[in-house]
C-alpha atoms as a PDB file:
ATOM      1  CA  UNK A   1      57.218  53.134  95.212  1.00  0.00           C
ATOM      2  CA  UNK A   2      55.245  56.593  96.077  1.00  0.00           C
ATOM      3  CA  UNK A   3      57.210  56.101  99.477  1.00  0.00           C
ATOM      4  CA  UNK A   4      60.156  56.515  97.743  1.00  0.00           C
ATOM      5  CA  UNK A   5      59.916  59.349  95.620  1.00  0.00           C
ATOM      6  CA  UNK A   6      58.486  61.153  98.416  1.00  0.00           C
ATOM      7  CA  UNK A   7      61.744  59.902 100.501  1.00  0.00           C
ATOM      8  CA  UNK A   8      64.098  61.212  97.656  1.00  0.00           C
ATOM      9  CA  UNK A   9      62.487  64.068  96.851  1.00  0.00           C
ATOM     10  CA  UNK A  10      62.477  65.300 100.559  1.00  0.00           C
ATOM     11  CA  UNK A  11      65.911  64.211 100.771  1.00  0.00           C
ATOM     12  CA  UNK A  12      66.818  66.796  98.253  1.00  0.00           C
ATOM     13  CA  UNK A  13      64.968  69.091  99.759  1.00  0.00           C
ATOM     14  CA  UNK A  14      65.787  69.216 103.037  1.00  0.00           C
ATOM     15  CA  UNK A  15      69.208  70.399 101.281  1.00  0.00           C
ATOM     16  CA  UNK A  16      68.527  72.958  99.484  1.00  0.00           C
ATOM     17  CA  UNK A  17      65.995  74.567 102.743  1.00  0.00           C
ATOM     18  CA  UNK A  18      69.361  73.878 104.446  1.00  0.00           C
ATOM     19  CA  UNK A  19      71.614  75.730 102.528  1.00  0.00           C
ATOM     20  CA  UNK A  20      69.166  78.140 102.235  1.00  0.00           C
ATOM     21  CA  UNK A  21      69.023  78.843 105.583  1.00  0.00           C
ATOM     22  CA  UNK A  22      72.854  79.055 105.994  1.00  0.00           C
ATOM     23  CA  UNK A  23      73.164  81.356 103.011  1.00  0.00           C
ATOM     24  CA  UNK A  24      70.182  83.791 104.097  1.00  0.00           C
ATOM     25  CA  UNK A  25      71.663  83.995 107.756  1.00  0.00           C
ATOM     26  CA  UNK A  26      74.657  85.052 106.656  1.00  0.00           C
ATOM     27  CA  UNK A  27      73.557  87.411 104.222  1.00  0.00           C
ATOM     28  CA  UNK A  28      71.481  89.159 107.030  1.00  0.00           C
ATOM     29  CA  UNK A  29      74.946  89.964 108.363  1.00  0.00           C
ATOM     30  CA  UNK A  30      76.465  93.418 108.091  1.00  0.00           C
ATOM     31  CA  UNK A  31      79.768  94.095 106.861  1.00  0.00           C
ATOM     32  CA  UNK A  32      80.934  94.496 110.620  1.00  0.00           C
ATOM     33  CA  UNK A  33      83.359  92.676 110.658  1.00  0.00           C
ATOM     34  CA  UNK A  34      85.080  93.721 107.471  1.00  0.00           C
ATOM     35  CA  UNK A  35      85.159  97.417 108.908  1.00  0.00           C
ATOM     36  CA  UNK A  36      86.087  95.965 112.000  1.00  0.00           C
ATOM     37  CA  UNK A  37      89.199  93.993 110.449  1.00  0.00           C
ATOM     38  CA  UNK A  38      90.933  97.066 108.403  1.00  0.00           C
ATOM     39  CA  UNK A  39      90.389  99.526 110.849  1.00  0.00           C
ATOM     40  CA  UNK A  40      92.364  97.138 113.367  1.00  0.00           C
ATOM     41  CA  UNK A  41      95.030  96.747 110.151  1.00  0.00           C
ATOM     42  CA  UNK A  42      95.361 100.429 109.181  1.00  0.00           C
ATOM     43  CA  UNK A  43      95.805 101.146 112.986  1.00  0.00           C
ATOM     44  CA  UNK A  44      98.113  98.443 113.476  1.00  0.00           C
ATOM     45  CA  UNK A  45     100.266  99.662 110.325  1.00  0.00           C
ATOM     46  CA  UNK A  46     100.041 103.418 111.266  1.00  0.00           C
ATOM     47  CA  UNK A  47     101.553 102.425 114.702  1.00  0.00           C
ATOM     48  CA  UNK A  48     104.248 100.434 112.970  1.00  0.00           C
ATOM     49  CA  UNK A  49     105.522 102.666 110.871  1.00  0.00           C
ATOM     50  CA  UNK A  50     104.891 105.702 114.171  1.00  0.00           C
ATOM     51  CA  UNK A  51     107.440 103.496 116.126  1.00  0.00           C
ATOM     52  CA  UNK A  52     109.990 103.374 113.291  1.00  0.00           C
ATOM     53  CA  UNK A  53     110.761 106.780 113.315  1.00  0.00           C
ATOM     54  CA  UNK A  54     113.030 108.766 114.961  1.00  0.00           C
ATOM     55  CA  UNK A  55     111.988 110.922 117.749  1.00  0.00           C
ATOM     56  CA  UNK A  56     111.345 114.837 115.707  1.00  0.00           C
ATOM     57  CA  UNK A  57     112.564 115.925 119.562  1.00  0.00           C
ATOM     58  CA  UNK A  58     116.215 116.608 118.244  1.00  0.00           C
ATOM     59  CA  UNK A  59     114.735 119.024 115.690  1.00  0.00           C
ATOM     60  CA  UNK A  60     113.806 121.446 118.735  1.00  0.00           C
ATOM     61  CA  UNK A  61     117.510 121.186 120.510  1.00  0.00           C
ATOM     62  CA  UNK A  62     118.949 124.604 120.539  1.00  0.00           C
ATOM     63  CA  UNK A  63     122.612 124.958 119.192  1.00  0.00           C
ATOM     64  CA  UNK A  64     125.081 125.512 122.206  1.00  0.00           C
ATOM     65  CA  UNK A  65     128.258 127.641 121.712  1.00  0.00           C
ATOM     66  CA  UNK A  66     130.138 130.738 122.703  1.00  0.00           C
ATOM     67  CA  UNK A  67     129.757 134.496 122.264  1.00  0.00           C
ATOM     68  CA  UNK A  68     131.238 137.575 123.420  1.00  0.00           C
ATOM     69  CA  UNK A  69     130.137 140.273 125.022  1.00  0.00           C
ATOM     70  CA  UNK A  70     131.274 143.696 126.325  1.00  0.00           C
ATOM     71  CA  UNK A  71     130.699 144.193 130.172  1.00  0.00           C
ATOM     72  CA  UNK A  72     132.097 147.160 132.076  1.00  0.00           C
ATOM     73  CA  UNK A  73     134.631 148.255 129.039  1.00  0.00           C
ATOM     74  CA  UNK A  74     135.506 144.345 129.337  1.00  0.00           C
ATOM     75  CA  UNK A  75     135.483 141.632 126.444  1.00  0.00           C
ATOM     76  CA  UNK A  76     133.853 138.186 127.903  1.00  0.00           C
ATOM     77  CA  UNK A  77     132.979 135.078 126.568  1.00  0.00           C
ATOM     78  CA  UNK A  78     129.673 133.850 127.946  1.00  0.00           C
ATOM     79  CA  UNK A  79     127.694 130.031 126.531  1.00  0.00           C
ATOM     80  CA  UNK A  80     124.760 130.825 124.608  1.00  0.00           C
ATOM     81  CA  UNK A  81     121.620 129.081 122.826  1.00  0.00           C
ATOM     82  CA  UNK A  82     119.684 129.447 119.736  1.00  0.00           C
ATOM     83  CA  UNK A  83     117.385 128.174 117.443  1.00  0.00           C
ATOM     84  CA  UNK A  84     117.247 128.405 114.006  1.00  0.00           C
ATOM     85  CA  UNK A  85     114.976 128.753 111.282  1.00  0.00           C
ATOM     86  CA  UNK A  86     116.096 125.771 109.430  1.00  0.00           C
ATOM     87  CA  UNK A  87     115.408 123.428 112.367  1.00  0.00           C
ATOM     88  CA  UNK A  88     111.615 124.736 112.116  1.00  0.00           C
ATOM     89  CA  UNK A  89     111.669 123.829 107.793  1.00  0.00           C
ATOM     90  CA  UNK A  90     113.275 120.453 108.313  1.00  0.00           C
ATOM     91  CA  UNK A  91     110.746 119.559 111.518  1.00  0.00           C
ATOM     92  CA  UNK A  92     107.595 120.843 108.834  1.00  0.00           C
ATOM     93  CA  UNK A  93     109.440 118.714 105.992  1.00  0.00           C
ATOM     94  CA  UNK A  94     109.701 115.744 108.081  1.00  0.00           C
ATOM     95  CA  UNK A  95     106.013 116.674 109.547  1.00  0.00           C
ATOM     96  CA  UNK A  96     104.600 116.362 105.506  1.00  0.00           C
ATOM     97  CA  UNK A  97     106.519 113.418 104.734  1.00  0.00           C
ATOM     98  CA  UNK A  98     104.863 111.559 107.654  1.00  0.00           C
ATOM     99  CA  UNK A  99     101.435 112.967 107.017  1.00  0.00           C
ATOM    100  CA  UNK A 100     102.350 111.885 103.175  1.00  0.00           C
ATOM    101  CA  UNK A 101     103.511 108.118 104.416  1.00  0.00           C
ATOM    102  CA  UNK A 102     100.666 107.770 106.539  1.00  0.00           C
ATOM    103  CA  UNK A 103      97.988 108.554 104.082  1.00  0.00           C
ATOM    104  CA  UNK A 104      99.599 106.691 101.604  1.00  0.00           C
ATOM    105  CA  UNK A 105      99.098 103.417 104.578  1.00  0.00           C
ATOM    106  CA  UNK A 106      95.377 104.705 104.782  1.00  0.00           C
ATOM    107  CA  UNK A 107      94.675 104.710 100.925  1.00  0.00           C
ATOM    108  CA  UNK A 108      96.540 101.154 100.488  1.00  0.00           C
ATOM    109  CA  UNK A 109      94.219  99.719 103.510  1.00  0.00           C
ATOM    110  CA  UNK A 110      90.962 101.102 101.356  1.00  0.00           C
ATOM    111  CA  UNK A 111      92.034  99.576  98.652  1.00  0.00           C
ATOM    112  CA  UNK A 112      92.305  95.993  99.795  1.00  0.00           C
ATOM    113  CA  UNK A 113      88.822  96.737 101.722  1.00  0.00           C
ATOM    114  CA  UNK A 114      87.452  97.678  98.693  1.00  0.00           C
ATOM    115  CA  UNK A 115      88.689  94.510  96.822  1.00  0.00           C
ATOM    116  CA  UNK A 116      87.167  92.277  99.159  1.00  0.00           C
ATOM    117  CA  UNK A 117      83.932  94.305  98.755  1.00  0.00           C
ATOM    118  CA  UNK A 118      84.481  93.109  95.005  1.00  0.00           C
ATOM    119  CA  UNK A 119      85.149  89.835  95.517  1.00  0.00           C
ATOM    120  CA  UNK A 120      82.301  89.460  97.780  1.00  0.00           C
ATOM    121  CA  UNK A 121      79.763  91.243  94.901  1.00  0.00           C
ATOM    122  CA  UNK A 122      81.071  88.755  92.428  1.00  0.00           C
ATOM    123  CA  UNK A 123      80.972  85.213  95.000  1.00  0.00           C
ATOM    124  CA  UNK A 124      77.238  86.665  95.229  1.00  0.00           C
ATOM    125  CA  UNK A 125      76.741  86.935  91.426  1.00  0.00           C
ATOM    126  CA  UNK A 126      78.137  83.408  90.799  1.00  0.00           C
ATOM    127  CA  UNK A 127      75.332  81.914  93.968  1.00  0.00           C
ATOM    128  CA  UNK A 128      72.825  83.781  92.308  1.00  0.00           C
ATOM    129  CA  UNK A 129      74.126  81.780  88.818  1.00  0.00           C
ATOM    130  CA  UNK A 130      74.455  78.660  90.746  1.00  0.00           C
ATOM    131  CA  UNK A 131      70.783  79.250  92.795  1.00  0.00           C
ATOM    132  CA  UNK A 132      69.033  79.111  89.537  1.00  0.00           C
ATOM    133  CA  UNK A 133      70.920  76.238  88.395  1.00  0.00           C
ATOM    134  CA  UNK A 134      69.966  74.637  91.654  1.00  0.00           C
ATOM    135  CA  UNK A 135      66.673  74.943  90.890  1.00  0.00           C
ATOM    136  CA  UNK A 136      66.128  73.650  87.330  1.00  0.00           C
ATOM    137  CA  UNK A 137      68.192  70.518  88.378  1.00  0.00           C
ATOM    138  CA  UNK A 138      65.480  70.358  91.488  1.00  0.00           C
ATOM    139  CA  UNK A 139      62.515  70.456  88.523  1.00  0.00           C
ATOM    140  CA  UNK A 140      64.867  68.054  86.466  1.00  0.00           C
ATOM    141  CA  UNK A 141      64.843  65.355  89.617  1.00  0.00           C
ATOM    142  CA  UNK A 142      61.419  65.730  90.308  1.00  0.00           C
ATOM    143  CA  UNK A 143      60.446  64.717  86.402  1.00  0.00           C
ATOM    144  CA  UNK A 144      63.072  62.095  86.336  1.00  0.00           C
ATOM    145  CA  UNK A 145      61.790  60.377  89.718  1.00  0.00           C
ATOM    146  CA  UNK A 146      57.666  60.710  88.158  1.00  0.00           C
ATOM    147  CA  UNK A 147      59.306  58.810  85.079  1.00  0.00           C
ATOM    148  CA  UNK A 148      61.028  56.593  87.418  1.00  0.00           C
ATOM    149  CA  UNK A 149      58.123  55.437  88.910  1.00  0.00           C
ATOM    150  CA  UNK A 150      56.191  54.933  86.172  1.00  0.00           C
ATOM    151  CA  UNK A 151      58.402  52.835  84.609  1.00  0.00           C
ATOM    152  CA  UNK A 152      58.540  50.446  87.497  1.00  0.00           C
ATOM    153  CA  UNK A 153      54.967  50.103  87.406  1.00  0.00           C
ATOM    154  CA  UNK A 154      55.689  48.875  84.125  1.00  0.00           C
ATOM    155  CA  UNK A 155      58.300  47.360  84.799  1.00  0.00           C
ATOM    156  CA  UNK A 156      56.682  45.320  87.608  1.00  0.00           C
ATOM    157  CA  UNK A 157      53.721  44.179  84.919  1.00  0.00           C
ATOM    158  CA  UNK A 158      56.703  43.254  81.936  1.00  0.00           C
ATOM    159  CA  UNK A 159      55.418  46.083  80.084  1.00  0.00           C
ATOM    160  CA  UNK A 160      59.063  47.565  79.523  1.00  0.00           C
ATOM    161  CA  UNK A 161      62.373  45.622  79.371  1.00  0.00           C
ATOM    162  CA  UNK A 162      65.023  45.929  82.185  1.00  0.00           C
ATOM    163  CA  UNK A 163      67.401  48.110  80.267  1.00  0.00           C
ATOM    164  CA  UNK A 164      64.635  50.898  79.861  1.00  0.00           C
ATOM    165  CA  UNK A 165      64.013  50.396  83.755  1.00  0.00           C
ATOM    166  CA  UNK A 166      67.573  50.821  84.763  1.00  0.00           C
ATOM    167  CA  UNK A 167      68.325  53.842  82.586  1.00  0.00           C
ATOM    168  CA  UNK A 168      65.769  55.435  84.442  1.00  0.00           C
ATOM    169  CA  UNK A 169      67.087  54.374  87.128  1.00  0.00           C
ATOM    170  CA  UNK A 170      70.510  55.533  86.426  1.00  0.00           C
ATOM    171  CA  UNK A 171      69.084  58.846  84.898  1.00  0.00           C
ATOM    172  CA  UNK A 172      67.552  59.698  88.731  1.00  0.00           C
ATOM    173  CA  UNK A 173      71.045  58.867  90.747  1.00  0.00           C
ATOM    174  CA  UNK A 174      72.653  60.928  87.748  1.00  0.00           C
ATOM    175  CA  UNK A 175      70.159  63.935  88.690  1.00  0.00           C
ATOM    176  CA  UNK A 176      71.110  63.219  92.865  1.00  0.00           C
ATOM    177  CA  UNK A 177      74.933  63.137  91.974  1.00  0.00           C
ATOM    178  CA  UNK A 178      74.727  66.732  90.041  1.00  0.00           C
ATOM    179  CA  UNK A 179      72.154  68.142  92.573  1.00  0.00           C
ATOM    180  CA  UNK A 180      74.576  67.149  95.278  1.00  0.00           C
ATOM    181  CA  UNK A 181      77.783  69.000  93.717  1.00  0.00           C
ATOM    182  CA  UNK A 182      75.640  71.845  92.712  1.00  0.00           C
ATOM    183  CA  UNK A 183      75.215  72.196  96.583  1.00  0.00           C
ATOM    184  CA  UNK A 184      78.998  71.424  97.785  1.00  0.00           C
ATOM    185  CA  UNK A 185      79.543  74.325  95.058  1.00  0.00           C
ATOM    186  CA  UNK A 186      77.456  76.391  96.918  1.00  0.00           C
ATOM    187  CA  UNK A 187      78.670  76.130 100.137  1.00  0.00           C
ATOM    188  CA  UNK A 188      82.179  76.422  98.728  1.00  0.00           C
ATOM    189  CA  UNK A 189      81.014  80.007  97.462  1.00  0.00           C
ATOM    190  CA  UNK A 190      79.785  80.463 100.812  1.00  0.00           C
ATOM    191  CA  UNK A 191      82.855  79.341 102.740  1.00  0.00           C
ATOM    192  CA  UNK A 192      84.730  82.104 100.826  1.00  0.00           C
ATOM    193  CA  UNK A 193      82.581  84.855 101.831  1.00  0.00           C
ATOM    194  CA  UNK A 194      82.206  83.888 105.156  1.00  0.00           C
ATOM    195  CA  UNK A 195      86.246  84.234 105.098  1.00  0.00           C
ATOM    196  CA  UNK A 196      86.635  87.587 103.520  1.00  0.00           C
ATOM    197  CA  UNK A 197      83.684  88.846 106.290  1.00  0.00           C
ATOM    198  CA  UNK A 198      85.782  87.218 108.722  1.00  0.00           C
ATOM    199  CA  UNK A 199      83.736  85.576 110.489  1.00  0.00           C
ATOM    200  CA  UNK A 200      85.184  82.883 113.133  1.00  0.00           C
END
């Protein structure tokens, strides 16, 4: 009977060290790959949108025409270019609105870094919430399996009926069964944050 406690109990926790493990590994991690990820997007974006537009070249194309001039007491038309200040305000207009589009692609970028930041802060909140409740079912098991096995000393001498044996029974398989999904919530939580670090 010892035997198995001692099985059950290091069943248990050979879990929870696993998980552990897992969970302290990856929190030993940097944020990398986050930093990594949105500078690749906000690059990705700014080139994008850089290939959209329409080459500013044409802004700095002088005007071609005609104009006359007086050579040796004679009238002649001769082609002529020029540049005009307009063409310089509309290339510094168009200049702002890019500088304006791209910072608005930077700023929407940060943003959705920074709200994986804060859903990563809050999956680490709720394993620090489900830690602790990891634990006091762990205390809970290891009461249930000492009454356990004192009831089947008792039980093996008739000094308790079989229904009082089997509830106890029950009650430690109850305790494994909400220790277990306490973990698979765990490693759920951890799933999540291992996607929004991206890691592969």
């Amino acid at each position: 009977m010892k035997f198995r406690l001692f099985r059950s109990l290091l069943f248990e926790f050979i879990i929870v060290v696993i998980y552990l493990l897992l969970y302290s590994n990856l929190m030993a991690q940097d944020s990398t790959n986050i930093e990594l990820h949105y500078r690749m997007v906000l690059d990705a974006r700014i080139s994008e949108f850089q290939y959209s537009q329409p080459s500013r070249i044409m802004n700095f194309i002088p005007n071609i025409g005609t104009t006359t001039i007086v050579s040796n007491g004679q009238i002649k038309v001769a082609p002529s270019l020029s540049l005009s200040l307009s063409q310089f305000l509309r290339d510094s207009k168009e200049q702002k609105i890019l500088n304006a589009k791209i910072s608005s692609i930077t700023k929407s970028v940060e943003l959705e870094k920074k709200e994986d930041y804060n859903k990563i802060a809050t999956l680490n909140k709720q394993i620090n919430m489900v830690k602790e409740e990891l634990k006091i079912k762990l205390d809970i098991l290891t009461l249930k399996e000492k009454i356990h096995a004192y009831d089947s000393s008792r039980f093996a001498n008739h000094q308790i009926d079989p229904d009082a044996f089997y509830r106890s029974k029950i009650d430690i398989l109850t305790a494994q069964y909400e220790l277990r999904l306490i973990y698979q919530k765990l490693s759920s939580l951890q799933f999540q944050i291992q996607n929004l670090y991206r890691y592969e």
